[in-house]
Protein backbone atom coordinates (compact mmCIF):
# COMPACT_ATOMS: atom_id res chain seq x y z
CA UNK A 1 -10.70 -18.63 1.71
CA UNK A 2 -10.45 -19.08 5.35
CA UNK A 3 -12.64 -16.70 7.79
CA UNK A 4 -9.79 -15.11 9.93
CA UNK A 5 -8.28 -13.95 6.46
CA UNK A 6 -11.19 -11.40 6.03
CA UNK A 7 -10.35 -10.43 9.58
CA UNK A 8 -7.23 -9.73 8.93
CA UNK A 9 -8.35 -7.56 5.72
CA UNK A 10 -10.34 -5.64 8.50
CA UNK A 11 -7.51 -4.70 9.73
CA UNK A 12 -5.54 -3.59 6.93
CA UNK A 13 -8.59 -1.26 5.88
CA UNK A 14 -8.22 0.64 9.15
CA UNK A 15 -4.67 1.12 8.70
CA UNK A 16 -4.44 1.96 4.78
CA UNK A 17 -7.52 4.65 5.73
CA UNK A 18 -5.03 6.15 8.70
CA UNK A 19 -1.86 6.17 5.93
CA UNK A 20 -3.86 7.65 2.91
CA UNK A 21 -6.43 10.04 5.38
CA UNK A 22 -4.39 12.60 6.33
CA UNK A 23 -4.18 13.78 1.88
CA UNK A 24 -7.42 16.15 3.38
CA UNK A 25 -6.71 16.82 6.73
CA UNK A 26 -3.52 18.55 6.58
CA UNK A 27 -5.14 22.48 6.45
CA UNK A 28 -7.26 21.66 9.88
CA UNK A 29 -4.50 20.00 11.45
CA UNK A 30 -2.04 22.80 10.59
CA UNK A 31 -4.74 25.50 11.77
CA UNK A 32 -5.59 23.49 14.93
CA UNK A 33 -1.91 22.67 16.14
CA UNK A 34 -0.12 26.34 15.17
CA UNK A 35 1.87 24.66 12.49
CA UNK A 36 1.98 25.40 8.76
CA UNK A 37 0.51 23.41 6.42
CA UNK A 38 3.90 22.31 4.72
CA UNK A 39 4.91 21.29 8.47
CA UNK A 40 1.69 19.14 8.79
CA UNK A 41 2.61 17.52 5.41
CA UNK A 42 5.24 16.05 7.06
CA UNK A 43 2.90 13.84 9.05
CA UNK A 44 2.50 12.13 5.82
CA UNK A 45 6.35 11.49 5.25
CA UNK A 46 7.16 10.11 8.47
CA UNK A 47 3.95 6.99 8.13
CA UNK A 48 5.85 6.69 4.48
CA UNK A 49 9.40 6.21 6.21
CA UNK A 50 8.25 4.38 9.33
CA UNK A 51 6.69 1.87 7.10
CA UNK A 52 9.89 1.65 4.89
CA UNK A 53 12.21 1.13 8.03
CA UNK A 54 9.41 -0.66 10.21
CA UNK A 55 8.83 -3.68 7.63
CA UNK A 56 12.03 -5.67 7.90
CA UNK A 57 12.72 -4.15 11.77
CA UNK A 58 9.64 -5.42 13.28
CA UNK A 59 9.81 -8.76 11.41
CA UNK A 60 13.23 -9.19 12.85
CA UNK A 61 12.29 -8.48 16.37
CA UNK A 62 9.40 -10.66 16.00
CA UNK A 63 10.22 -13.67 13.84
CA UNK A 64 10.36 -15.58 17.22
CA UNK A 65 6.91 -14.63 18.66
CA UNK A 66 4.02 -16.46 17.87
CA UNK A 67 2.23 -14.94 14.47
CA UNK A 68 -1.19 -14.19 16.58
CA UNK A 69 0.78 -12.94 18.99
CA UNK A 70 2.65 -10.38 16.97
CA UNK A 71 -0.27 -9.44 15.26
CA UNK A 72 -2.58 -8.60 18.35
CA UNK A 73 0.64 -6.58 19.56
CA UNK A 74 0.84 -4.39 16.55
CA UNK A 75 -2.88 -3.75 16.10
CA UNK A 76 -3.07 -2.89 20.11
CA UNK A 77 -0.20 -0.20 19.40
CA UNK A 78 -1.72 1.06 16.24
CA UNK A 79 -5.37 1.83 18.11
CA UNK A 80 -3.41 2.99 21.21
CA UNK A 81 -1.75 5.81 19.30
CA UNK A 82 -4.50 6.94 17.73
CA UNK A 83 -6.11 7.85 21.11
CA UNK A 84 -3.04 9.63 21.72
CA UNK A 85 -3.02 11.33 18.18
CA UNK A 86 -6.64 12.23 18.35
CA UNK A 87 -6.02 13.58 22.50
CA UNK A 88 -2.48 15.54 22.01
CA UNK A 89 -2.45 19.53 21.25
CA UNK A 90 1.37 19.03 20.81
CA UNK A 91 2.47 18.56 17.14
CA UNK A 92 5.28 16.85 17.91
CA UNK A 93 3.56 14.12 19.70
CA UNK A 94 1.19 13.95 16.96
CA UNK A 95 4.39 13.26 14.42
CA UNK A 96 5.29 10.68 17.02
CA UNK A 97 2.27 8.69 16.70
CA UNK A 98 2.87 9.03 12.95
CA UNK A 99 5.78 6.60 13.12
CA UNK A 100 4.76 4.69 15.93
CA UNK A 101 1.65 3.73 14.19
CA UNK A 102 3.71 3.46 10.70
CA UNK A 103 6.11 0.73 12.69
CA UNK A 104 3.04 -1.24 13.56
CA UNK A 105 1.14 -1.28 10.26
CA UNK A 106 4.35 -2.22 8.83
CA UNK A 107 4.85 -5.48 11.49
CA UNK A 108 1.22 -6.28 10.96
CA UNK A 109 0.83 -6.44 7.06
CA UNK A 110 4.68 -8.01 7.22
CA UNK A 111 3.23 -10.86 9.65
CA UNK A 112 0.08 -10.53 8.15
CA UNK A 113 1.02 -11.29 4.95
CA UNK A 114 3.12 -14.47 6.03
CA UNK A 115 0.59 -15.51 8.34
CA UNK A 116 -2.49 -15.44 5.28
CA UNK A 117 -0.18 -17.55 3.14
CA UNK A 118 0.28 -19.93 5.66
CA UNK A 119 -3.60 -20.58 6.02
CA UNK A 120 -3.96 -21.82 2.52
CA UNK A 121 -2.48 -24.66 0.00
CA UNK A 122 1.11 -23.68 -1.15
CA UNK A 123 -0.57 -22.86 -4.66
CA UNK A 124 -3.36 -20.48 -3.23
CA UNK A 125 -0.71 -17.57 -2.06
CA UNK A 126 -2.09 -15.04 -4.81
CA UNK A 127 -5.85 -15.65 -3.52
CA UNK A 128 -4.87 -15.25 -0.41
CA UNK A 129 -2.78 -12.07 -0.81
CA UNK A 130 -5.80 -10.48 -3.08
CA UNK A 131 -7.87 -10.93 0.23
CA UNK A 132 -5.36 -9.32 2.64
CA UNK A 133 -4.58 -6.56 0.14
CA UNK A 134 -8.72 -5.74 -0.35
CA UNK A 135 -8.45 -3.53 2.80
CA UNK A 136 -6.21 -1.61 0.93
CA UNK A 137 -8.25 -0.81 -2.14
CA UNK A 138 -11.50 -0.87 0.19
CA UNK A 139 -9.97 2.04 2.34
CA UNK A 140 -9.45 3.86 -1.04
CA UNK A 141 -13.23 3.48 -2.55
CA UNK A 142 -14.50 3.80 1.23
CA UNK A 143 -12.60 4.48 3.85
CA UNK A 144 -10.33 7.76 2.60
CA UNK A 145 -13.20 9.63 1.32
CA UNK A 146 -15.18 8.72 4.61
CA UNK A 147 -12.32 10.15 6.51
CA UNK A 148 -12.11 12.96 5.13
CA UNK A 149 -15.37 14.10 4.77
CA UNK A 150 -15.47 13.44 8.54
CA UNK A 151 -12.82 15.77 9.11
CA UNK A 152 -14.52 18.19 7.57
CA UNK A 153 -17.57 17.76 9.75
CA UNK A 154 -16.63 17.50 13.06
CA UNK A 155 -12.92 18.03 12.73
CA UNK A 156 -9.33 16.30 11.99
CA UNK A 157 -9.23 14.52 15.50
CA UNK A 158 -12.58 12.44 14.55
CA UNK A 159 -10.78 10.58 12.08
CA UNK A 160 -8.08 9.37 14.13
CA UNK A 161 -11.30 8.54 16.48
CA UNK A 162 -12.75 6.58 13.50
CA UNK A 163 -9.34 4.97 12.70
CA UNK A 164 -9.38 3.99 16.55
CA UNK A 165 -12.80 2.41 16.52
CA UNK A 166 -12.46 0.09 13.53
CA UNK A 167 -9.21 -1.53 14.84
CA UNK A 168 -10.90 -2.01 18.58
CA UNK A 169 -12.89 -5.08 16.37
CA UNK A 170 -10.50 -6.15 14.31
CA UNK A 171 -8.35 -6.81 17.38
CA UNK A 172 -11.37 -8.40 19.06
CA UNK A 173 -11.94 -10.53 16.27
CA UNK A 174 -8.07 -12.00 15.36
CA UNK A 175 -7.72 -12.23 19.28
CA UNK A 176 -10.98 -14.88 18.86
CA UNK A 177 -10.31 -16.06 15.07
CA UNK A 178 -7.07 -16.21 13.87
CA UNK A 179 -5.39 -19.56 14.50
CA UNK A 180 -2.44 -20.79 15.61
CA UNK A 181 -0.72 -21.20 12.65
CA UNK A 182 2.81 -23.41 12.40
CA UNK A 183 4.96 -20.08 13.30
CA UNK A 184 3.19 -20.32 16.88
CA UNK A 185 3.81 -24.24 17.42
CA UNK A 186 7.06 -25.29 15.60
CA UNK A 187 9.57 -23.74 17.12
CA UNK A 188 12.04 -20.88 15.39
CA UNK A 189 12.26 -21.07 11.78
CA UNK A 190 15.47 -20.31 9.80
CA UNK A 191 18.60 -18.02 11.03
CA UNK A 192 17.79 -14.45 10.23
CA UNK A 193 20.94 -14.45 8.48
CA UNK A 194 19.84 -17.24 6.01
CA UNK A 195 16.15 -15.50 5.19
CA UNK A 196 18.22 -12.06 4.72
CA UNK A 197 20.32 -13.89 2.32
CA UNK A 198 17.32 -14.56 -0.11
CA UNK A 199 18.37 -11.11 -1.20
CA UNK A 200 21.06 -12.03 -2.56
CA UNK A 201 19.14 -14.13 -5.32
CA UNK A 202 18.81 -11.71 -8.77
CA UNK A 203 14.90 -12.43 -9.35
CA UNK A 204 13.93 -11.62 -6.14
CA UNK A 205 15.77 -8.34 -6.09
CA UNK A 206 13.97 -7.79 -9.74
CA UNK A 207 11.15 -8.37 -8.57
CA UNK A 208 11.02 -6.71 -5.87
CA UNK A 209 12.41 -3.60 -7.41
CA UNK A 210 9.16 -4.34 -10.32
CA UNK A 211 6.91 -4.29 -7.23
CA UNK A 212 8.46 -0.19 -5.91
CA UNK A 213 8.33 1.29 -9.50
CA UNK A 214 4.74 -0.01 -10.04
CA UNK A 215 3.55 1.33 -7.10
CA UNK A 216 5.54 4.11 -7.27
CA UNK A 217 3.79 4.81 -10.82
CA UNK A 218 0.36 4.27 -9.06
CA UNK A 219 0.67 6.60 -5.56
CA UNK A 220 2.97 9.24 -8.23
CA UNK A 221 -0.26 10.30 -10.33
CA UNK A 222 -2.70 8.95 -7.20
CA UNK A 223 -1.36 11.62 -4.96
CA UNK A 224 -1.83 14.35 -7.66
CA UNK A 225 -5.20 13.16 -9.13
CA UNK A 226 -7.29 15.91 -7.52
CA UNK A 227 -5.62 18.65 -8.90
CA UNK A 228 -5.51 17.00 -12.09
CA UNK A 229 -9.05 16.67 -12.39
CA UNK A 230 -9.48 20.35 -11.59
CA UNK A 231 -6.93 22.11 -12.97
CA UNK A 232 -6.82 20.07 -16.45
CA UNK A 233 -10.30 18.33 -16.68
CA UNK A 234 -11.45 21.34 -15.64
CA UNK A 235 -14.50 19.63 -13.24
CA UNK A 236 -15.63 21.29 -10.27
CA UNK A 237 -14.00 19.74 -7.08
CA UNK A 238 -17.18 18.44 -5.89
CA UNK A 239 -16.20 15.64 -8.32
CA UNK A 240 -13.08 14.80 -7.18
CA UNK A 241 -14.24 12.22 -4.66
CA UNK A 242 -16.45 10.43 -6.90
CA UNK A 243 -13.34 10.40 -9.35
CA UNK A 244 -10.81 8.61 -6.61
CA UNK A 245 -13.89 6.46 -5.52
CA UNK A 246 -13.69 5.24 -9.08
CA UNK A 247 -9.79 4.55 -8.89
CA UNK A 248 -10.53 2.52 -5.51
CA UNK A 249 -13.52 0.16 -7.42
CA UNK A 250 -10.99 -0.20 -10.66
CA UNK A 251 -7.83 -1.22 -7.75
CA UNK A 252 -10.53 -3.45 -5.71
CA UNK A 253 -11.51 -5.24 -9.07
CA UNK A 254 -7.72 -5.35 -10.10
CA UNK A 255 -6.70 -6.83 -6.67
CA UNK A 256 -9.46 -9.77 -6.74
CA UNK A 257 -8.68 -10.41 -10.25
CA UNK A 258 -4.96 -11.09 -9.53
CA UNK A 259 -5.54 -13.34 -6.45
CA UNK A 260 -7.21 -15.31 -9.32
CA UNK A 261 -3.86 -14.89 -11.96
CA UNK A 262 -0.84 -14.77 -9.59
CA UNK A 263 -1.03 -18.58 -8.55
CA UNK A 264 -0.76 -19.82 -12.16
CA UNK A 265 -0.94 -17.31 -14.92
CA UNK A 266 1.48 -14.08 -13.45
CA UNK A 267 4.65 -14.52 -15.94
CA UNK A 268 2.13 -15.20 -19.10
CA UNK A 269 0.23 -12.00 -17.76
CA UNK A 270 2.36 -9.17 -16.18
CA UNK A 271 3.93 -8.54 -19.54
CA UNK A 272 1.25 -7.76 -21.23
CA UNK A 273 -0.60 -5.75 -18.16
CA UNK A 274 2.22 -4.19 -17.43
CA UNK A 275 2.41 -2.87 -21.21
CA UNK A 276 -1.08 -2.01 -20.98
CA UNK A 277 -0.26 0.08 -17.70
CA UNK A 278 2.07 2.07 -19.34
CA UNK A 279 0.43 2.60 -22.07
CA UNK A 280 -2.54 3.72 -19.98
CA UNK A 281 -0.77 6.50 -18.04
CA UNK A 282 0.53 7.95 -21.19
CA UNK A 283 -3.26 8.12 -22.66
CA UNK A 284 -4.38 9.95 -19.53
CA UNK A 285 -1.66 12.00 -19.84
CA UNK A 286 -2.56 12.75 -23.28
CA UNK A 287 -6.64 13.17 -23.09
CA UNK A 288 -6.45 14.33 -19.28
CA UNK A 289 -8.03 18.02 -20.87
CA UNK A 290 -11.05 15.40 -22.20
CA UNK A 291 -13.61 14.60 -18.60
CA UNK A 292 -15.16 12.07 -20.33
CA UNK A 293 -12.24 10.13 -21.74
CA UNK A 294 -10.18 11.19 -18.34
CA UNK A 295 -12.77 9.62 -16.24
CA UNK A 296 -13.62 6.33 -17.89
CA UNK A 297 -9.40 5.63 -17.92
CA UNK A 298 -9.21 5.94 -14.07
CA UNK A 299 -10.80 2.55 -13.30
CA UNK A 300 -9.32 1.01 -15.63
CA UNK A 301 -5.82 2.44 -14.24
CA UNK A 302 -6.67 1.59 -10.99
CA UNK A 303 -7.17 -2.40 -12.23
CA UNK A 304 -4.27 -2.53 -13.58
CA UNK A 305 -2.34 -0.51 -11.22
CA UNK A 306 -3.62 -2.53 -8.41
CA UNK A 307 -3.63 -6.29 -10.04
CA UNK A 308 -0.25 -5.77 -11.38
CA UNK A 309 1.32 -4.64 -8.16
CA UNK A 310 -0.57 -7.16 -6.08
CA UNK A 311 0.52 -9.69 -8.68
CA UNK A 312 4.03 -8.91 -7.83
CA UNK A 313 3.51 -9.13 -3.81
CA UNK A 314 2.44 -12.80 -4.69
CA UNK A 315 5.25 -13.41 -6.65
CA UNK A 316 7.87 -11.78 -3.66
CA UNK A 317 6.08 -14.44 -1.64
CA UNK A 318 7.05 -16.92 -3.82
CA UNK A 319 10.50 -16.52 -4.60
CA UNK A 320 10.69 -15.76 -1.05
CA UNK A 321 9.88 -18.70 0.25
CA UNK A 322 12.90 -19.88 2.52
CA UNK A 323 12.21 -16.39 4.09
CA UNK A 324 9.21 -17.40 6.11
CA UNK A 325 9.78 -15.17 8.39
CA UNK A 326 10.67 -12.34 5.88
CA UNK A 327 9.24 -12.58 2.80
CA UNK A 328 6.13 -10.25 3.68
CA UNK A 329 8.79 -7.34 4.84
CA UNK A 330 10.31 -7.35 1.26
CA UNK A 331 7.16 -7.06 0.14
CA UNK A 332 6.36 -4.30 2.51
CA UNK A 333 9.37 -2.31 2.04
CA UNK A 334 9.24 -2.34 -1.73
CA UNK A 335 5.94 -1.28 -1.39
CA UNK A 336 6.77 1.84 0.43
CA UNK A 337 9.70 2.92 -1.09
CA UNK A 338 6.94 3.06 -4.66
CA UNK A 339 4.84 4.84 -2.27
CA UNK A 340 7.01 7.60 -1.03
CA UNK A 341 8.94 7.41 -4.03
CA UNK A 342 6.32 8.33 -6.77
CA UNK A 343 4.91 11.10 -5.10
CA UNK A 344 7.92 12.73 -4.37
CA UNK A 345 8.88 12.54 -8.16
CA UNK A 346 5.49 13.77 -8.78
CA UNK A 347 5.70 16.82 -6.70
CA UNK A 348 9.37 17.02 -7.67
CA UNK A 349 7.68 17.46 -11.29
CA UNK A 350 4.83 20.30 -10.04
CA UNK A 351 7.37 22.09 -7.99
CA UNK A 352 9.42 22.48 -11.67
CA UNK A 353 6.50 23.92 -13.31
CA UNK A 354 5.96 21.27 -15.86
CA UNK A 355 2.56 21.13 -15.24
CA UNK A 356 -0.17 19.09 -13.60
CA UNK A 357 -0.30 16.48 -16.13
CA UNK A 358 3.76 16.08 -15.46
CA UNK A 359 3.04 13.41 -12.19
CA UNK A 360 0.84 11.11 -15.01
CA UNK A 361 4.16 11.20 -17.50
CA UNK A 362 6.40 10.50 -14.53
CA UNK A 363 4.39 7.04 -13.72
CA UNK A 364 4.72 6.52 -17.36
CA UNK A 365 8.02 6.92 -17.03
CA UNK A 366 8.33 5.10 -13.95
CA UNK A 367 6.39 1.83 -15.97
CA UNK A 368 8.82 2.26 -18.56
CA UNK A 369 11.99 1.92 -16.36
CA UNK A 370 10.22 -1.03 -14.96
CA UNK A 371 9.51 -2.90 -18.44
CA UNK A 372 13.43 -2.03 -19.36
CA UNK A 373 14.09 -4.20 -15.21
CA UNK A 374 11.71 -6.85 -16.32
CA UNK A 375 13.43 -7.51 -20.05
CA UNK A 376 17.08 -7.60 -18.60
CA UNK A 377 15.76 -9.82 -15.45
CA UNK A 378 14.31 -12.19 -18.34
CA UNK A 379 17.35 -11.99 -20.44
CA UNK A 380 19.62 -13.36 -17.28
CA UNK A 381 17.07 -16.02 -16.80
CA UNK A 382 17.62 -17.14 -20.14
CA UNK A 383 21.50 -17.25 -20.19
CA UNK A 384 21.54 -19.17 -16.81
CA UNK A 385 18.84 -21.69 -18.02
């Protein structure tokens, strides 16, 4: 894989840390800014909304730049409002930067994604989506915990700090490394109008709607997973970071094993690990009051959670593919809509006192609606071939 990929992976670790940090900072940040800690919460909705809205909006308004270009002007803002998050005693400002920065994560991993493809063969777009997507899981195992256990040592506004310093390289770096790929030399690619009509095409809406319950399954019990291993493991919270580490090395395993899969073997494998994702949430569900058996099923959920779902941004990419311009904003979008989806149904579930093991049946239940999508998307296949 090319060097400026990894770069770009550098990048998406910073900004997946800033989208998932906030999980533990929410108490200090509602204590330092007068607000309460429901309030605060918020902080996390509007990223999850910004990102929804900001995918296809910011690929619109930049489909005509050049792909470097866009991308150094989304990373700047994203550092830049940092600073100002990490500087501001006003909470609204602070919710601000939320969106702001959620807008520019979503234009960089929508570029991003387009741009990665378009530095490999035609048939390496899996490999080089597993790369892109390991700043994801790598700001799960790494960065998350590190930000939060920051937070707790010298305070909420050092992890914004933090956030700030790793983009000020990665910026550096796809300034220097990223290359002028055909976007920045060839002129305007297809009508807008013509890549939004992609959508119109029944396997890519499938798909896509595949890619938002999967990772609406995944973030639904991932949200919840502390106070599951507290409240029904019944282990001491001092080892629920060493738990969600485990979920992050299971996803980073699951993502590089898919960049491997999704260029030739995805429709001969996502049935089957999609099945065996299913089935996995139920297990937890069932043996969450066992540690041991609890524990050793998280990495193995994460793999799956995270191969499957990266397995379906590669094939978005593919059945995209007269939406150059696009095709990484679908993917983007669906994404987020699983993301603030899921949890929502989870808490949805806690707030209706059905327990903490309720958010694990609901991404069982969100797998199952997806296998039930997947069958009927096969079926129509089959009557139009």
């Amino acid at each position: 894989m090319p060097f400026p990929l990894y770069l770009l992976g550098l990048a998406v670790f910073a900004q997946s840390t800033s989208e998932f940090m906030l999980a533990g900072l929410a108490p200090d940040i509602a204590r330092d800014l007068g607000v309460s800690v429901p309030t605060a919460g918020t902080l996390t909705s509007a990223f999850a909304v910004g990102m929804i809205v900001g995918a296809p909006l910011t690929a619109l308004l930049g489909r005509r730049r050049p792909g470097r270009q866009s991308l150094l002007v989304f990373l700047g803002v994203f550092l830049a409002v940092h600073v100002v998050g990490a500087l501001t005693g006003d909470f609204s400002v602070l919710l601000a930067t939320r969106v702001l920065a959620a807008l520019a994560n979503a234009g960089f991993l929508a570029v991003g994604l387009t741009a990665a493809t378009a530095m490999v063969a035609p048939d390496a777009k899996g490999r080089a989506t597993a790369v892109l997507l390991g700043g994801t899981t790598l700001a799960c195992v790494v960065g998350v915990p590190a930000g939060a256990a920051l937070g707790q040592l010298l305070g909420w506004r050092s992890a914004f700090w933090a956030v700030a310093l790793v983009s000020a390289p990665a910026l550096l770096a796809v300034a220097r490394s990223v290359p002028r790929g055909p976007a920045d030399t060839a002129g305007p690619g297809p009508d807008a109008r013509a890549e939004l009509r992609a959508l119109r095409r029944p396997r890519l809406r499938s798909v896509l709607c595949l890619a938002a319950l999967v990772n609406g399954a995944t973030f639904c019990t991932f949200t919840y997973l502390a106070p599951l291993v507290t409240e029904v493991c019944g282990l001491e919270a001092r080892w629920v970071p060493a738990v969600l580490a485990l979920f992050g090395a299971g996803a980073f395993a699951g993502v590089t094993a898919a960049g491997r899969l999704a260029d030739r073997g995805a429709r001969a494998v996502l049935p089957a690990a999609g099945a065996a994702l299913l089935a996995g949430w139920a297990a937890l569900a069932v043996a969450a009051g066992q540690p041991a058996a609890a524990v050793a099923l998280v990495p193995v959920l994460g793999l799956l959670a995270f191969g499957v779902g990266s397995t379906l941004v590669t094939r978005v990419l593919y059945e995209a593919v007269d939406a150059p311009s696009l095709g990484g904003a679908f993917a983007t979008s669906a994404l987020n809509v699983g993301a603030a989806l899921g949890p929502a149904l989870g808490g949805a579930a806690l707030d209706g006192g059905l327990g903490h093991r309720s958010p694990v049946w609901v991404s069982a239940l969100l797998m199952a609606v997806a296998g039930l999508v997947a069958r009927g998307s096969a079926r129509r296949r089959e009557r139009t071939a």
